[in-house]
PDB file of N, CA and C in Angstrom:
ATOM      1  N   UNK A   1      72.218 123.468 -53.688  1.00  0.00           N
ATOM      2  CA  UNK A   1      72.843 123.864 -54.956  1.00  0.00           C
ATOM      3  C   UNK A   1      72.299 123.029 -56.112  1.00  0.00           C
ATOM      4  N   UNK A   2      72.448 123.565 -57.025  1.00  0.00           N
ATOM      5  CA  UNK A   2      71.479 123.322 -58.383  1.00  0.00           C
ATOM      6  C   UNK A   2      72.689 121.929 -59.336  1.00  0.00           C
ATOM      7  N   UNK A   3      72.607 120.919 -59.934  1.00  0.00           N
ATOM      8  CA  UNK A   3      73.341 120.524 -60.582  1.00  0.00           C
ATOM      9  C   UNK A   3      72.832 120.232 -62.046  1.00  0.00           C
ATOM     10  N   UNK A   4      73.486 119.793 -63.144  1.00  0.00           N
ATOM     11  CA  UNK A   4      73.247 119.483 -64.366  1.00  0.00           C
ATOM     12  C   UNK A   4      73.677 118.180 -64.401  1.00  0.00           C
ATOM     13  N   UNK A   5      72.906 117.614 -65.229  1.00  0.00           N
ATOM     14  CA  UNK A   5      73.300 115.874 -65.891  1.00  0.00           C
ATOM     15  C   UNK A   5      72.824 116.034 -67.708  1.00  0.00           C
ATOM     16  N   UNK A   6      74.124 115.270 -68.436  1.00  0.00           N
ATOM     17  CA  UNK A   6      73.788 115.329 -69.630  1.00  0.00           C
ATOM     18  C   UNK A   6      72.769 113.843 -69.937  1.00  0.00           C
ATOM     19  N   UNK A   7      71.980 113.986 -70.806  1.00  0.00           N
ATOM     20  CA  UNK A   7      72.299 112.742 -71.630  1.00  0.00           C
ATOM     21  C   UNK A   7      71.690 112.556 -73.138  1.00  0.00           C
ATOM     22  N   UNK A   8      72.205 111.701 -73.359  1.00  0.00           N
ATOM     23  CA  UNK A   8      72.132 111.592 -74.558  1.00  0.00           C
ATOM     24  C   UNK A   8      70.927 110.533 -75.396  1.00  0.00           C
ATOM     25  N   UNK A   9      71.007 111.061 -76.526  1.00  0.00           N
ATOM     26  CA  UNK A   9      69.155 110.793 -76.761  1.00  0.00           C
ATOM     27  C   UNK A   9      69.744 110.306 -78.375  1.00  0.00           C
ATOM     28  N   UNK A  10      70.336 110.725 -78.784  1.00  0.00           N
ATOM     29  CA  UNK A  10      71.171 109.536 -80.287  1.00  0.00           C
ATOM     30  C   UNK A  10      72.140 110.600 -80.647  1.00  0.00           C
ATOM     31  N   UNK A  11      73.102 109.597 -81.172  1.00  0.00           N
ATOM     32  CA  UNK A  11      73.958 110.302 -81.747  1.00  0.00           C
ATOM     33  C   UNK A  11      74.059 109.812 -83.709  1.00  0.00           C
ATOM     34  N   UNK A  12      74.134 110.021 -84.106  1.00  0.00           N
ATOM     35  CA  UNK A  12      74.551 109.607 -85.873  1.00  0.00           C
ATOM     36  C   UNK A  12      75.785 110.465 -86.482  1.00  0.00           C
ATOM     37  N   UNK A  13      75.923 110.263 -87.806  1.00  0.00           N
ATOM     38  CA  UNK A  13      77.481 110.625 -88.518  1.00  0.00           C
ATOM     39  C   UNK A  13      76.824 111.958 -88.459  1.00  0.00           C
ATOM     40  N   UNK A  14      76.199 112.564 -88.770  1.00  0.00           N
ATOM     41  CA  UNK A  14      76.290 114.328 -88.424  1.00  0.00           C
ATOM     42  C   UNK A  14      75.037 115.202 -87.802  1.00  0.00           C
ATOM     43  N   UNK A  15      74.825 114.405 -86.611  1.00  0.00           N
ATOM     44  CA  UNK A  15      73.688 114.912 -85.500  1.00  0.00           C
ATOM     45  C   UNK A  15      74.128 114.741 -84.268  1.00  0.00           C
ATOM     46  N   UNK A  16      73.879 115.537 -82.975  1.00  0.00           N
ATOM     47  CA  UNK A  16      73.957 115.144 -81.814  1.00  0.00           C
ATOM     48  C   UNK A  16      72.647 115.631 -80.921  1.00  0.00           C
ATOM     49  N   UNK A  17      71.507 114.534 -80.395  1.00  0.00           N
ATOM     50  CA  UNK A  17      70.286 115.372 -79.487  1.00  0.00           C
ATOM     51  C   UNK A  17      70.844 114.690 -78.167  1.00  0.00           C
ATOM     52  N   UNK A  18      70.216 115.404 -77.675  1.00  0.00           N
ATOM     53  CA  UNK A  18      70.469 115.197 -76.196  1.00  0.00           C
ATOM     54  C   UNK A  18      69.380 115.952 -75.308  1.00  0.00           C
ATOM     55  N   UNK A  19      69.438 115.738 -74.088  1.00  0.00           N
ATOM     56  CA  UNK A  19      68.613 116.675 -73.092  1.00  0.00           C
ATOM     57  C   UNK A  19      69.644 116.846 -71.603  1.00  0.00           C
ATOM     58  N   UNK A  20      68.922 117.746 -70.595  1.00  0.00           N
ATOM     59  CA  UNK A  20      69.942 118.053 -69.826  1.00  0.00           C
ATOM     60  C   UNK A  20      68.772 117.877 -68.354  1.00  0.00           C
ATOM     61  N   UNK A  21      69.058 117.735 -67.353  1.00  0.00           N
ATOM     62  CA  UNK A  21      68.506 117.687 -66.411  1.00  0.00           C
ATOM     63  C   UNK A  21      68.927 118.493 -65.105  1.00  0.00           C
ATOM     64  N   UNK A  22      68.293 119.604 -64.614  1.00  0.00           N
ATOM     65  CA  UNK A  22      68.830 120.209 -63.515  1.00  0.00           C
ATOM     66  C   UNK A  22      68.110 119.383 -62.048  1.00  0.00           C
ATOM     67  N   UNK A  23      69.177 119.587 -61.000  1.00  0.00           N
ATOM     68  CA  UNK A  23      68.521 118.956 -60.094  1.00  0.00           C
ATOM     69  C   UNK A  23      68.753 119.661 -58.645  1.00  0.00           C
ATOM     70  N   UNK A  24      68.039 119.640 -58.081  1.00  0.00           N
ATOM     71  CA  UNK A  24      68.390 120.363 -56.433  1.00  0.00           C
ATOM     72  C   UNK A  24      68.465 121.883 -57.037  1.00  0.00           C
ATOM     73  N   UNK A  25      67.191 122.607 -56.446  1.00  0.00           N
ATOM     74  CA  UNK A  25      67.371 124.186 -56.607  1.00  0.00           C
ATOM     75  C   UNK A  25      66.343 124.740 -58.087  1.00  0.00           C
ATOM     76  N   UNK A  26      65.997 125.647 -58.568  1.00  0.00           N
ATOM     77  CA  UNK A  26      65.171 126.301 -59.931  1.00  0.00           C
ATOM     78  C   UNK A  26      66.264 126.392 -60.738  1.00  0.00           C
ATOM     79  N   UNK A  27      66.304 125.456 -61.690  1.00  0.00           N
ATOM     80  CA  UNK A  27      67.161 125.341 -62.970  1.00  0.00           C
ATOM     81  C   UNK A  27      66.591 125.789 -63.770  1.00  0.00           C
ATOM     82  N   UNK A  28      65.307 126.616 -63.775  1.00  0.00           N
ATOM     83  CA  UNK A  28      64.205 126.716 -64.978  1.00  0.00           C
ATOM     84  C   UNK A  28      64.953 127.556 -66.230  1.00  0.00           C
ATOM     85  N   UNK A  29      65.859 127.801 -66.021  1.00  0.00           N
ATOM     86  CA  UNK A  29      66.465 128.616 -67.633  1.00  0.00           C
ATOM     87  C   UNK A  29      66.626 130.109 -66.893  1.00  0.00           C
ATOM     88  N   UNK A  30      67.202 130.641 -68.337  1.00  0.00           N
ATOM     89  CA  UNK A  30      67.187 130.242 -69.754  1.00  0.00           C
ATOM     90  C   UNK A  30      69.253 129.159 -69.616  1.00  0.00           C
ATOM     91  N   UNK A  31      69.300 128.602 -70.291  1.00  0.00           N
ATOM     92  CA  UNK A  31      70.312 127.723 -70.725  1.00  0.00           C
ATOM     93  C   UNK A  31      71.072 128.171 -71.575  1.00  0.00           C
ATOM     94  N   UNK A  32      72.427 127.887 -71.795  1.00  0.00           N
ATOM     95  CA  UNK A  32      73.258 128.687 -72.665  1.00  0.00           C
ATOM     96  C   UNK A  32      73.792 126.871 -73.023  1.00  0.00           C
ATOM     97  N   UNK A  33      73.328 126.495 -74.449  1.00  0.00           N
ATOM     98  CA  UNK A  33      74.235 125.186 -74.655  1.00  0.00           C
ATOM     99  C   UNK A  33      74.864 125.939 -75.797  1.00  0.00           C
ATOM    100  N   UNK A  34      76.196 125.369 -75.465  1.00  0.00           N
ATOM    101  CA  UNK A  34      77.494 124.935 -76.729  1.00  0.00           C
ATOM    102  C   UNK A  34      77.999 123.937 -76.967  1.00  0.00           C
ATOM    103  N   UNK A  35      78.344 123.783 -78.620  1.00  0.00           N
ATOM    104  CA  UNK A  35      78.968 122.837 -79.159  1.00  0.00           C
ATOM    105  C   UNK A  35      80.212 123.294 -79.433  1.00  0.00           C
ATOM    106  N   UNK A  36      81.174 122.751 -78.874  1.00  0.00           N
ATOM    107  CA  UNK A  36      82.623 122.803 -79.701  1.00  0.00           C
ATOM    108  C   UNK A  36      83.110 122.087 -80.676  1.00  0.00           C
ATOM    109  N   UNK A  37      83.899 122.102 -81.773  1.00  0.00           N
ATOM    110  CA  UNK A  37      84.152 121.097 -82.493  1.00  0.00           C
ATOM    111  C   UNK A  37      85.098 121.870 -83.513  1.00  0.00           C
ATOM    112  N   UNK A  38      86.256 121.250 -84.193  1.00  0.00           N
ATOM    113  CA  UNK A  38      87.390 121.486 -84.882  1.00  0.00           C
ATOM    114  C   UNK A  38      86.510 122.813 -86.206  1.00  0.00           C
ATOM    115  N   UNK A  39      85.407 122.373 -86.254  1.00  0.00           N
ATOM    116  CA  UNK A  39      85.270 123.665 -87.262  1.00  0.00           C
ATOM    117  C   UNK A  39      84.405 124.656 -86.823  1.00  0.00           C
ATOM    118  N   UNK A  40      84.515 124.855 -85.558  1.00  0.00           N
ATOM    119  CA  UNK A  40      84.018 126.302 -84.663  1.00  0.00           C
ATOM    120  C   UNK A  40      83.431 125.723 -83.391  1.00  0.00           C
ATOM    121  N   UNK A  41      82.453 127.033 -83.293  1.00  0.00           N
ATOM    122  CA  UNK A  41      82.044 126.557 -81.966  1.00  0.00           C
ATOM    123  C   UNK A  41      79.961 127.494 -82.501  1.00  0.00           C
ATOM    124  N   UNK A  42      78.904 126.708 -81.895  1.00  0.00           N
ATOM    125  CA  UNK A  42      78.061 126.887 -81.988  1.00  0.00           C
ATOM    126  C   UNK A  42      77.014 126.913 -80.285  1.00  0.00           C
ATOM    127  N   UNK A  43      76.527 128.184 -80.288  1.00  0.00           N
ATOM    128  CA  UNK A  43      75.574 128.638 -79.312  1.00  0.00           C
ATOM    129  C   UNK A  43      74.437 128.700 -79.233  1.00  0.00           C
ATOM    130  N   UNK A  44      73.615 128.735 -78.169  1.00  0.00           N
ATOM    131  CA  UNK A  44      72.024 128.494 -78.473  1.00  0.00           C
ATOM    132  C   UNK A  44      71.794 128.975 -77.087  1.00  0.00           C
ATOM    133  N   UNK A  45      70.895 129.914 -76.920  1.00  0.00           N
ATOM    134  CA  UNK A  45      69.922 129.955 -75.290  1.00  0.00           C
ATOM    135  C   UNK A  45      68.730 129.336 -75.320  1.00  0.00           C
ATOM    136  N   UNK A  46      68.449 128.567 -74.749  1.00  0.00           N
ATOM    137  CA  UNK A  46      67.063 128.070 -74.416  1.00  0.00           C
ATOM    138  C   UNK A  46      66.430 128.096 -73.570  1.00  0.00           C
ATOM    139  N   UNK A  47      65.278 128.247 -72.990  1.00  0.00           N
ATOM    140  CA  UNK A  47      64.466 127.695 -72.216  1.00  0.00           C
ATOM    141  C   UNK A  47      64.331 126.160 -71.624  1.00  0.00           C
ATOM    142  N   UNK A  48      63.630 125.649 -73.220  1.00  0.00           N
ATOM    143  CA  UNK A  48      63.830 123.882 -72.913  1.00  0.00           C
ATOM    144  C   UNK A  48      65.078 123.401 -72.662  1.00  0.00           C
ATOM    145  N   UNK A  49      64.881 122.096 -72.036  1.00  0.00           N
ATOM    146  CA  UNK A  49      66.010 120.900 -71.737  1.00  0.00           C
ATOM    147  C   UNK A  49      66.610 120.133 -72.633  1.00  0.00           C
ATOM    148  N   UNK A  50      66.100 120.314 -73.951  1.00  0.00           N
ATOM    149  CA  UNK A  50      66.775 119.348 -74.659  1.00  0.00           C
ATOM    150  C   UNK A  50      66.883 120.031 -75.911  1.00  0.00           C
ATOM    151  N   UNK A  51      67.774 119.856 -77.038  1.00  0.00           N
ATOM    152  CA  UNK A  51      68.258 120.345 -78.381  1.00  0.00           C
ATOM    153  C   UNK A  51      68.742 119.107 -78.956  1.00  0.00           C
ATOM    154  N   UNK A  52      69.137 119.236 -80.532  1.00  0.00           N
ATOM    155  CA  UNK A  52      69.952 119.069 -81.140  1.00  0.00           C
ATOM    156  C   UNK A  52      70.760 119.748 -82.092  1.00  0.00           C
ATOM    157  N   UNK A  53      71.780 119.310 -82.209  1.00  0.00           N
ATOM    158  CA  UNK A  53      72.769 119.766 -83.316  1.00  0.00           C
ATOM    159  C   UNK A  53      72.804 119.239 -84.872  1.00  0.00           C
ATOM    160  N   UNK A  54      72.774 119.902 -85.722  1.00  0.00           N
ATOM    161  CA  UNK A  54      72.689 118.638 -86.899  1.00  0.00           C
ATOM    162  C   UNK A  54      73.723 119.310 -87.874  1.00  0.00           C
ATOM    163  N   UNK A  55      73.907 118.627 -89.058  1.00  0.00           N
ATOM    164  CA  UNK A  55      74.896 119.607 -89.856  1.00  0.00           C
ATOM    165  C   UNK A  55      76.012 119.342 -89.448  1.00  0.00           C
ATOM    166  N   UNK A  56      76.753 118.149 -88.482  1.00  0.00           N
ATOM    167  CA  UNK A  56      77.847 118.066 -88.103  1.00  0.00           C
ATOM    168  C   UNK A  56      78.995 116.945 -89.562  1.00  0.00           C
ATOM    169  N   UNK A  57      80.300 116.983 -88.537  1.00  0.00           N
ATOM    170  CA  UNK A  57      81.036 116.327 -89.829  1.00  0.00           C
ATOM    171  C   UNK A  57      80.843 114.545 -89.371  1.00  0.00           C
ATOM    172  N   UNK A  58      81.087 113.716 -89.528  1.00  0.00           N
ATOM    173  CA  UNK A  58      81.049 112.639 -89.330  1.00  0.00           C
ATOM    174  C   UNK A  58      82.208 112.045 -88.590  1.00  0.00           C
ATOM    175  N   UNK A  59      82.411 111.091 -87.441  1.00  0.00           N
ATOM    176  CA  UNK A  59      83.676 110.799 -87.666  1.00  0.00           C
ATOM    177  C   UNK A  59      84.228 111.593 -86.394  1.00  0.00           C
ATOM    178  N   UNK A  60      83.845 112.763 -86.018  1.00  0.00           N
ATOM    179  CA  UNK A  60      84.716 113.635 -85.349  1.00  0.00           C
ATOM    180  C   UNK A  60      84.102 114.008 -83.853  1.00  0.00           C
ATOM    181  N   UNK A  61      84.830 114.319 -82.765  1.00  0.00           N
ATOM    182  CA  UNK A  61      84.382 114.841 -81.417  1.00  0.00           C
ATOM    183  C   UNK A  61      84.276 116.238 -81.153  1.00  0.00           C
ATOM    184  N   UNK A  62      83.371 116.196 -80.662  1.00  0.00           N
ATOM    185  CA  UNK A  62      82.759 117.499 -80.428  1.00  0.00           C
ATOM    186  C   UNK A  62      82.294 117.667 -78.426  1.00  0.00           C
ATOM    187  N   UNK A  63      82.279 118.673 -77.948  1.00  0.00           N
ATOM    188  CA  UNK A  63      82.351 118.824 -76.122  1.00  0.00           C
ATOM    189  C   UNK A  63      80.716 119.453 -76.579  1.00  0.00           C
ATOM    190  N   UNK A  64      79.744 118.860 -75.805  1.00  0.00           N
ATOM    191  CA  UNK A  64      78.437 119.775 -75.481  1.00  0.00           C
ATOM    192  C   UNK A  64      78.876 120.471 -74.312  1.00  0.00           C
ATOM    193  N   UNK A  65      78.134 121.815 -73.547  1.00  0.00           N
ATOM    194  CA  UNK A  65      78.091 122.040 -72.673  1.00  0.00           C
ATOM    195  C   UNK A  65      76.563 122.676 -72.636  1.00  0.00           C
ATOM    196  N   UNK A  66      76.303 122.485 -71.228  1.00  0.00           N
ATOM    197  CA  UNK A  66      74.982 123.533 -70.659  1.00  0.00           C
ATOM    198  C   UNK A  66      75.481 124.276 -69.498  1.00  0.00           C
ATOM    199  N   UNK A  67      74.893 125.415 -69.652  1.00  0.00           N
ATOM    200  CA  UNK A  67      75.034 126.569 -68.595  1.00  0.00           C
ATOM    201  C   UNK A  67      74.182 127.336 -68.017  1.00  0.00           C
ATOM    202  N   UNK A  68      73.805 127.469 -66.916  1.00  0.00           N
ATOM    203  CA  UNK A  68      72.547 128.115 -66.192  1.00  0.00           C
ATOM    204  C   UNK A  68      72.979 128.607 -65.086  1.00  0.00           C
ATOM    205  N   UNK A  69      72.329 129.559 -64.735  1.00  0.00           N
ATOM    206  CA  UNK A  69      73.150 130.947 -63.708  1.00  0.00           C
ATOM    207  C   UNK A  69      71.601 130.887 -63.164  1.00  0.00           C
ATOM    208  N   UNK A  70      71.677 130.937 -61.718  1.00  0.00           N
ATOM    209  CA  UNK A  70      70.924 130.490 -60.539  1.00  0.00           C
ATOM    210  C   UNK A  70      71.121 131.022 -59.587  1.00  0.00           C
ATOM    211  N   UNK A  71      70.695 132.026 -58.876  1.00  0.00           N
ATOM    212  CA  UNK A  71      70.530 132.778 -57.433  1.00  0.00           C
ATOM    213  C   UNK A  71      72.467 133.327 -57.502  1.00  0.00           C
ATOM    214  N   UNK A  72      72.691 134.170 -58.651  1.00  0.00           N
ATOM    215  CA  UNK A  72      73.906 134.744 -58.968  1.00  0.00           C
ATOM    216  C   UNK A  72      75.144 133.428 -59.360  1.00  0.00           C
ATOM    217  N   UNK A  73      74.681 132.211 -59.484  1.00  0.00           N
ATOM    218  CA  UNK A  73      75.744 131.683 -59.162  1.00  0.00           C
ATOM    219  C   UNK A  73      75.758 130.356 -60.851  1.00  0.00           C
ATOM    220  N   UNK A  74      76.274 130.490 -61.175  1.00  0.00           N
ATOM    221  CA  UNK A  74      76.483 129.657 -62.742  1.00  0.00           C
ATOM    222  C   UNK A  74      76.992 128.322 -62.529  1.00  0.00           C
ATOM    223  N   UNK A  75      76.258 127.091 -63.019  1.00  0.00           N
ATOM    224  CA  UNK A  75      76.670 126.523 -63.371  1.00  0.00           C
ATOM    225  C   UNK A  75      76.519 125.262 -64.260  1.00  0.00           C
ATOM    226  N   UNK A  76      77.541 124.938 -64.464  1.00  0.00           N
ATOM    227  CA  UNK A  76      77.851 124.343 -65.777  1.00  0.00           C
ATOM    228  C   UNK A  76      78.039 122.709 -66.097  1.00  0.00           C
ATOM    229  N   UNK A  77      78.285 121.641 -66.902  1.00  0.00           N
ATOM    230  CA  UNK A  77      78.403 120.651 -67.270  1.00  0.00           C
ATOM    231  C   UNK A  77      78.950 120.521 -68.902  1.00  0.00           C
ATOM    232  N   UNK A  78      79.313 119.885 -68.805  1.00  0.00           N
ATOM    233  CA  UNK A  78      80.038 119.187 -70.633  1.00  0.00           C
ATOM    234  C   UNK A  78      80.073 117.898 -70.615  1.00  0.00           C
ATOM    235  N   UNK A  79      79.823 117.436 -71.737  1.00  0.00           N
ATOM    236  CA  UNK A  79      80.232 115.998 -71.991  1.00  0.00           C
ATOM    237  C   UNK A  79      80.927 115.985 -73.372  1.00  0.00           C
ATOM    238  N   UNK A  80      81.885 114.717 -73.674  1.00  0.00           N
ATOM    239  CA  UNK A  80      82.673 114.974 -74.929  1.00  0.00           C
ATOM    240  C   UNK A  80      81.955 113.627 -75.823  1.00  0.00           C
ATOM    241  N   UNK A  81      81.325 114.040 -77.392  1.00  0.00           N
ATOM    242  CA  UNK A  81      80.589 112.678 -77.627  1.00  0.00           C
ATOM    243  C   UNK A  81      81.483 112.751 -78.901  1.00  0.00           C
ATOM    244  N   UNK A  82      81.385 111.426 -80.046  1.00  0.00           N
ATOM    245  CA  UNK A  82      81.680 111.538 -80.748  1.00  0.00           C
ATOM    246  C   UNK A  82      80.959 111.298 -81.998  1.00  0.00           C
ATOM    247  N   UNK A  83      80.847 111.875 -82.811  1.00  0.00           N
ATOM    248  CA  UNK A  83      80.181 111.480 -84.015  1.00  0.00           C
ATOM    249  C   UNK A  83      80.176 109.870 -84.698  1.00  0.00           C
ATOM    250  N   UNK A  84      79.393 109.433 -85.544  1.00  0.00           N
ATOM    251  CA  UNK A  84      79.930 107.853 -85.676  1.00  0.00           C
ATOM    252  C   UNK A  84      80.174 108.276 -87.005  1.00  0.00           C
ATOM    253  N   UNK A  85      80.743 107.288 -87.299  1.00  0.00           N
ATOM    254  CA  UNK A  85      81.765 107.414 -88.959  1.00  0.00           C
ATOM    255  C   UNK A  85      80.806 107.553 -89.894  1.00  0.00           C
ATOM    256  N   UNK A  86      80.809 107.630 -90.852  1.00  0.00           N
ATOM    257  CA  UNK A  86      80.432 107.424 -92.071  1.00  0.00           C
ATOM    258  C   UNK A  86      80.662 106.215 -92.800  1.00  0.00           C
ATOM    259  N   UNK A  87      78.627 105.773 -93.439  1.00  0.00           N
ATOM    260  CA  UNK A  87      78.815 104.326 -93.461  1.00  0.00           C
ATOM    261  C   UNK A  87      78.669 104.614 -94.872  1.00  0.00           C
ATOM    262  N   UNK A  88      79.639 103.786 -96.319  1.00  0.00           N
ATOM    263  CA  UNK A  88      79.511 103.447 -97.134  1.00  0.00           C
ATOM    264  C   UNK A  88      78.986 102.305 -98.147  1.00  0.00           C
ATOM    265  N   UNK A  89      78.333 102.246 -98.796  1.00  0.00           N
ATOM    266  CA  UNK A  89      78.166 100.878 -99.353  1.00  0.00           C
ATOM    267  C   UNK A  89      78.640 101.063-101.030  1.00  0.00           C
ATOM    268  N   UNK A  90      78.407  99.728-101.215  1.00  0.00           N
ATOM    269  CA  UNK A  90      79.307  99.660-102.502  1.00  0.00           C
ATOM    270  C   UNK A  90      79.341  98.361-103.153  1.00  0.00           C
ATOM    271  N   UNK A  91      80.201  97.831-103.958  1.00  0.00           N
ATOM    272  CA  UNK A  91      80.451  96.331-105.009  1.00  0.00           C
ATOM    273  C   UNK A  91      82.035  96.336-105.472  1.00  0.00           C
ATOM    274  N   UNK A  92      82.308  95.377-105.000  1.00  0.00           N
ATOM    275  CA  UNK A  92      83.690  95.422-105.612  1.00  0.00           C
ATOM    276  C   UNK A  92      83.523  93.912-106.677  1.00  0.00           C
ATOM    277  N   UNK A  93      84.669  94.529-107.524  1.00  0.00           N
ATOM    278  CA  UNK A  93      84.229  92.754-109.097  1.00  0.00           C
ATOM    279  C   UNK A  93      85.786  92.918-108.659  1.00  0.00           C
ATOM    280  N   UNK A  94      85.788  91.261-108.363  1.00  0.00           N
ATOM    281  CA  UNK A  94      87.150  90.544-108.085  1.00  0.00           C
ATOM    282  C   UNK A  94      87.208  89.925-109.819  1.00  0.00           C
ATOM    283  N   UNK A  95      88.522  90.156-110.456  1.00  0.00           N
ATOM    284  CA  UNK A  95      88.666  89.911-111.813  1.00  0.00           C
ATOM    285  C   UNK A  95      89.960  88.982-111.990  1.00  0.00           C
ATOM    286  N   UNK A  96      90.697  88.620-110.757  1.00  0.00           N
ATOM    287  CA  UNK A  96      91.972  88.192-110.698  1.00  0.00           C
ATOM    288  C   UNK A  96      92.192  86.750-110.108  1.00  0.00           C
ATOM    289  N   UNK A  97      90.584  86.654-109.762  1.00  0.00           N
ATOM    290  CA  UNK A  97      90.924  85.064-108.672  1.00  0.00           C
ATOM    291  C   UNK A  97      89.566  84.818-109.522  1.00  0.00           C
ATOM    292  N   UNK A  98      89.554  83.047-109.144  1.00  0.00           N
ATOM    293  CA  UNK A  98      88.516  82.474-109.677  1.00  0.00           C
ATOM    294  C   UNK A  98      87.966  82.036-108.689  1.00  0.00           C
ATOM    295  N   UNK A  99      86.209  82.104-108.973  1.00  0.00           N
ATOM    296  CA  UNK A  99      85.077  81.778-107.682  1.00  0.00           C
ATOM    297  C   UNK A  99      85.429  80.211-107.527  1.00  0.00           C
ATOM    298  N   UNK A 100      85.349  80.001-106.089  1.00  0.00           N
ATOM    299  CA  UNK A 100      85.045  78.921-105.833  1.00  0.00           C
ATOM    300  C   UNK A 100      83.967  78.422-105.155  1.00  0.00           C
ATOM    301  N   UNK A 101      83.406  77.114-105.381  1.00  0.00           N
ATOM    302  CA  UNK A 101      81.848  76.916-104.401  1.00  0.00           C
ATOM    303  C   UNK A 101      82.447  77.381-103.045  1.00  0.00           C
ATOM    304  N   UNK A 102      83.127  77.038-102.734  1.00  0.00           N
ATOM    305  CA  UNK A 102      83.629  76.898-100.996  1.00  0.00           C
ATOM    306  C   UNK A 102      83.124  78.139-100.642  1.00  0.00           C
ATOM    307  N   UNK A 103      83.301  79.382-101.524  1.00  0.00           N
ATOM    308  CA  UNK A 103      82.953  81.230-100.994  1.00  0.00           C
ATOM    309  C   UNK A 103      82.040  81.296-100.525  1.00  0.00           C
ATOM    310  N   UNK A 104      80.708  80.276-101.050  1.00  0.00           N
ATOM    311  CA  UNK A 104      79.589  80.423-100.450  1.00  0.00           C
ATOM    312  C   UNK A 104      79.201  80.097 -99.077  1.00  0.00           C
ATOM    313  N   UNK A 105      80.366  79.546 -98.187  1.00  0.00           N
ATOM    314  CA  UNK A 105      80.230  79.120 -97.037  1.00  0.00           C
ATOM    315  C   UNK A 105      80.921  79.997 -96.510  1.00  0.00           C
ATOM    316  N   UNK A 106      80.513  80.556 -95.722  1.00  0.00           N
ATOM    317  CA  UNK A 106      80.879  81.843 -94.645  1.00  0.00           C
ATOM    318  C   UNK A 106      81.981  81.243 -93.859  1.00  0.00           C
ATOM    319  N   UNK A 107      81.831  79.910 -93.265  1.00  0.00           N
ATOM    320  CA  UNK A 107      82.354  79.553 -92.715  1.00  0.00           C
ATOM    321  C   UNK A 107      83.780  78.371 -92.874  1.00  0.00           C
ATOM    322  N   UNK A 108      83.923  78.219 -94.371  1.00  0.00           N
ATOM    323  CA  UNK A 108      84.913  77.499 -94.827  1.00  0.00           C
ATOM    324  C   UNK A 108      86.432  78.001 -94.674  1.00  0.00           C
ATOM    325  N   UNK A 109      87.097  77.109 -94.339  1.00  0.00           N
ATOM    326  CA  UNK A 109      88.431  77.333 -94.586  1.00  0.00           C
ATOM    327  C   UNK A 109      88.782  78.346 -95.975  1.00  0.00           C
ATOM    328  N   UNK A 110      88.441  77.778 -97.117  1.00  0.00           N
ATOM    329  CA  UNK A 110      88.722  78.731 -98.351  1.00  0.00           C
ATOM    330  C   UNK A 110      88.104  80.397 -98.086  1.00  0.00           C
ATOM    331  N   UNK A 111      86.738  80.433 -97.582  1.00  0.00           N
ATOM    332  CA  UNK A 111      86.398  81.808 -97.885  1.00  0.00           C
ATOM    333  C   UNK A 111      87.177  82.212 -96.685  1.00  0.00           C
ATOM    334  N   UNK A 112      87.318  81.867 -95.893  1.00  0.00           N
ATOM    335  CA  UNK A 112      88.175  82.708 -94.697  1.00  0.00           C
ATOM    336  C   UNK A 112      89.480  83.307 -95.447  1.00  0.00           C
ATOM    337  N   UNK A 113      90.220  82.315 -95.694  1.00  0.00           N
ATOM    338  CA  UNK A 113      91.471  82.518 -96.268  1.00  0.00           C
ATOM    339  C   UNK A 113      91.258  83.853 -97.416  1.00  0.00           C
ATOM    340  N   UNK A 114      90.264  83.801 -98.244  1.00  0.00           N
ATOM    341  CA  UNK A 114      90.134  84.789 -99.557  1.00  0.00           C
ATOM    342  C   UNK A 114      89.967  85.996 -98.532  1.00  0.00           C
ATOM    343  N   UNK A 115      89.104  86.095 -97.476  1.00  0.00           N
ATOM    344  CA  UNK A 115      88.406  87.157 -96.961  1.00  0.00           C
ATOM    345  C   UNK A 115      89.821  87.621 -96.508  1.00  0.00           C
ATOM    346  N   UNK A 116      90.568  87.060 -95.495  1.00  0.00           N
ATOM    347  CA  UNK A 116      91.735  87.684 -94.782  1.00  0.00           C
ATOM    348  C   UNK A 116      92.809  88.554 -95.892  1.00  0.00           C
ATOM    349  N   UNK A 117      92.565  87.817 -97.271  1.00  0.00           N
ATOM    350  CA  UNK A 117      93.529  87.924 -98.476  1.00  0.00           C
ATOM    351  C   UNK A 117      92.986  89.606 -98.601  1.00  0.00           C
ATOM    352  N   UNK A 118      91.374  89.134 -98.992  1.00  0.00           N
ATOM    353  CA  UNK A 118      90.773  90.856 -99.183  1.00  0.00           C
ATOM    354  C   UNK A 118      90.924  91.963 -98.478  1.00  0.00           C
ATOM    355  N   UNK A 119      90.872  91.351 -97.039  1.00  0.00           N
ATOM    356  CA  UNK A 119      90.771  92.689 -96.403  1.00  0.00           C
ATOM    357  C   UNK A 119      92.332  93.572 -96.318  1.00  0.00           C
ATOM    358  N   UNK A 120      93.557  92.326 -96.347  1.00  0.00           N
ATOM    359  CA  UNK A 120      94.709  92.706 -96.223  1.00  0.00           C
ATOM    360  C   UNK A 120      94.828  93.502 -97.643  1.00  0.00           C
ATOM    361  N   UNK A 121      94.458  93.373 -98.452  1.00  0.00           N
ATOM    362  CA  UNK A 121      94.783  94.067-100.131  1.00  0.00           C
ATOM    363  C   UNK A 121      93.496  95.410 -99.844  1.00  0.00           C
ATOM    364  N   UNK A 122      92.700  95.339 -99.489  1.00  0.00           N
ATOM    365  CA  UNK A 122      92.003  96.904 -99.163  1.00  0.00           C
ATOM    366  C   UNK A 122      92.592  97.250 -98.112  1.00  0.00           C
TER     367      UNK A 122
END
């Protein structure tokens, strides 16, 4: 009997590639992969072993599956991955506290204390 193995080849905030591996038996295609995910569901037949998805939301899980039908008999695999967040960058101007040398030490008592202050006020 024929089996499937996913894996995964990168994931980012709105891509998923991957490839699939059949083993024991002619897996040669054609392949039916789907993506599920909160804002539909997306299909593809292929030949090849591997795809990607792109255009996704960030942040969110989505189920791959592959499907291949073999001497009458189908079968299947899924894996559930998740998207990675969305990375922002930015500057914030502190206008309310006054710099102290100590900030410049990553590792000082003072910048710790400001940092714990910051992160609790964001």
């Amino acid at each position: 009997p024929i089996t499937l193995s996913i894996q995964l080849w990168n994931v980012t905030s709105t891509m998923i590639q991957f490839s699939w591996k059949p083993q024991g038996g002619t897996g040669d295609g054609p392949y039916t992969v789907r993506l599920l995910g909160k804002s539909g569901e997306m299909e593809r037949i292929l030949y090849e072993t591997s795809t990607a998805f792109e255009n996704l939301l960030p942040g969110c899980q989505y189920q791959i599956s592959v499907d291949v039908s073999t001497c009458s008999k189908n079968v299947s695999t899924s894996l559930t991955v998740r998207t990675a967040a969305e990375v922002y960058n930015g500057t914030t101007r502190i206008t309310n506290e006054d710099f102290k040398p100590e900030y410049q030490n990553k590792s000082s008592t003072e910048f710790k204390e400001f940092e714990k202050k910051f992160i609790m006020e964001v």
